[in-house]
C-alpha atoms as a PDB file:
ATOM      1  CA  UNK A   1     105.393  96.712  96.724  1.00  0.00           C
ATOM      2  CA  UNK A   2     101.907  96.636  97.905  1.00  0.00           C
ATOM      3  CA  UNK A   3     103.195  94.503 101.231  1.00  0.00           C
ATOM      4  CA  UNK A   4     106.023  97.601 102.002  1.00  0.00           C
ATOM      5  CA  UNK A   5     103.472 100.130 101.513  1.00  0.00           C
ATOM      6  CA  UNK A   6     100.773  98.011 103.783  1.00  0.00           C
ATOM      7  CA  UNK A   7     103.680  97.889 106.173  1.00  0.00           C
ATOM      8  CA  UNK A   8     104.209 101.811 106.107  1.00  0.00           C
ATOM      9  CA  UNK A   9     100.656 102.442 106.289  1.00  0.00           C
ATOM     10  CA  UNK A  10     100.223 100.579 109.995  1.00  0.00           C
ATOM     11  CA  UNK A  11     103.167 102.224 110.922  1.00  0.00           C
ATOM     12  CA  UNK A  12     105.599  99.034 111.076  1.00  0.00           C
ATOM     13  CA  UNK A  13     107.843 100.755 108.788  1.00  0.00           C
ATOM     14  CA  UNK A  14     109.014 103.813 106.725  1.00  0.00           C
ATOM     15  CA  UNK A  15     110.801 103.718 103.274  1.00  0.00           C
ATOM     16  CA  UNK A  16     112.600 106.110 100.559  1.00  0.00           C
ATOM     17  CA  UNK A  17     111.000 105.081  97.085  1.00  0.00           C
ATOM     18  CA  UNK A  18     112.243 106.269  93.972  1.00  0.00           C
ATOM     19  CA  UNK A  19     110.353 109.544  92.599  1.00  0.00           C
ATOM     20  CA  UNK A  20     107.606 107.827  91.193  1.00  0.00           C
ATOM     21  CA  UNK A  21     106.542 105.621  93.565  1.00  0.00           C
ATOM     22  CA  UNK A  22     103.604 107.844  94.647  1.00  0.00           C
ATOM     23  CA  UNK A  23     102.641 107.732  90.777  1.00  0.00           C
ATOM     24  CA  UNK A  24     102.756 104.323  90.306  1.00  0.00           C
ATOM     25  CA  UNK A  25     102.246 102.887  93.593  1.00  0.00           C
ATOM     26  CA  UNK A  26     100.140 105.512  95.383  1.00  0.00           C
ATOM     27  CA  UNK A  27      98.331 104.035  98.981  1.00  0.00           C
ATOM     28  CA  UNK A  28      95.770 105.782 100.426  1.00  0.00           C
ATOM     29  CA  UNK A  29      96.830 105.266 104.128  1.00  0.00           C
ATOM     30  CA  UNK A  30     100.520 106.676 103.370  1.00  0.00           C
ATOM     31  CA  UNK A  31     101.915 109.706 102.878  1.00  0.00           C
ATOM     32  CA  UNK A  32     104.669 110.594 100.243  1.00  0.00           C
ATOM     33  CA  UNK A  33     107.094 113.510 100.990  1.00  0.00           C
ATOM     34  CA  UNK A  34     109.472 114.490  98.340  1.00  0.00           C
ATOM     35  CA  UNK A  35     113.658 114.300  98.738  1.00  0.00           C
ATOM     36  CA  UNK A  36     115.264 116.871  97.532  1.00  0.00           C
ATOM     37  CA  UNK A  37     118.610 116.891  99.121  1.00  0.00           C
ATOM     38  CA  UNK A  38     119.220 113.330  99.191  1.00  0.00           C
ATOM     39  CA  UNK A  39     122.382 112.630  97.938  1.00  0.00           C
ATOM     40  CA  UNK A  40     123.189 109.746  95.543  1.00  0.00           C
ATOM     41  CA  UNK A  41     123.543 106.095  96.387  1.00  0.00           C
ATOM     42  CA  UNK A  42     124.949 102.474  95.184  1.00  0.00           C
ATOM     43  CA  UNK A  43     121.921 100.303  94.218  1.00  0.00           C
ATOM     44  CA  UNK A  44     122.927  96.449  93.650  1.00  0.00           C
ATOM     45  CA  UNK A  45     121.066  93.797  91.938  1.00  0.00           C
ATOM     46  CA  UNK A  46     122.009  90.610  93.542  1.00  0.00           C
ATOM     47  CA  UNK A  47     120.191  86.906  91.746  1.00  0.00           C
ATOM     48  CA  UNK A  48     121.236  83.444  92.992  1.00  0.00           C
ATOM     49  CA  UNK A  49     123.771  81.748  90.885  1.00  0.00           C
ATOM     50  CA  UNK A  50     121.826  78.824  90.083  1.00  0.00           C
ATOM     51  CA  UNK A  51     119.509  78.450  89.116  1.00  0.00           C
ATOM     52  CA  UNK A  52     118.080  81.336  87.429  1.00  0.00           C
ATOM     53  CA  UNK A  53     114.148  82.499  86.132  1.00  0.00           C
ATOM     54  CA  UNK A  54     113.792  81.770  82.204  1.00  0.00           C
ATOM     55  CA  UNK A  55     114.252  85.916  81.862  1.00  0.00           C
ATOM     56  CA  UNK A  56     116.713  86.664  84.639  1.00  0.00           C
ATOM     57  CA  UNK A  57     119.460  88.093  81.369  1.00  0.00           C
ATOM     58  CA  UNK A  58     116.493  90.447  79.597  1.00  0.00           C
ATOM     59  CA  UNK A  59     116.104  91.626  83.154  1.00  0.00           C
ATOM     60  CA  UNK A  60     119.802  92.282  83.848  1.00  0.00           C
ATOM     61  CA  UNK A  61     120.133  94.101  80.486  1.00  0.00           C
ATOM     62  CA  UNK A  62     116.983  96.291  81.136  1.00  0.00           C
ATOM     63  CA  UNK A  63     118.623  97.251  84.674  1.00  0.00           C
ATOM     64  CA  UNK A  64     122.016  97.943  83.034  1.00  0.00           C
ATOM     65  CA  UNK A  65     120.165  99.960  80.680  1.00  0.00           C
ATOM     66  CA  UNK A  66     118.655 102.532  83.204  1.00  0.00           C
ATOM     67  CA  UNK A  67     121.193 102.991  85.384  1.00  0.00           C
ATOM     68  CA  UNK A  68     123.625 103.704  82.638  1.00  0.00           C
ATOM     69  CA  UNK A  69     121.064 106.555  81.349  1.00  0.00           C
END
């Protein structure tokens, strides 16, 4: 996170966050502008087959968690 938004900041990049990015991840050298009419979009969480970090299944269940909220 703090690369992207170092990256935005020199102007090498720009980025949609998700609404509390500016919250959580506020940068003094960039600007957050809110989205209103954005519509909604597919968001997929991809993991290598094998092998896989000691946690990768309490993360997958978390994820499946608050996108089906």
């Amino acid at each position: 996170m703090d690369e992207w938004l170092n990256l935005i900041a020199t102007g090498g990049a720009f980025g949609l966050g998700a609404a509390g990015t500016a919250e959580s991840h506020g940068h003094p050298g960039v600007r957050f502008v809110q989205v209103s009419a954005a519509s909604a979009t597919t968001v997929h969480l991809a993991r290598p087959s094998h092998p896989t970090p000691p946690r990768t299944e309490d993360f997958r269940a978390a994820v499946r968690e608050v996108v089906s909220s």
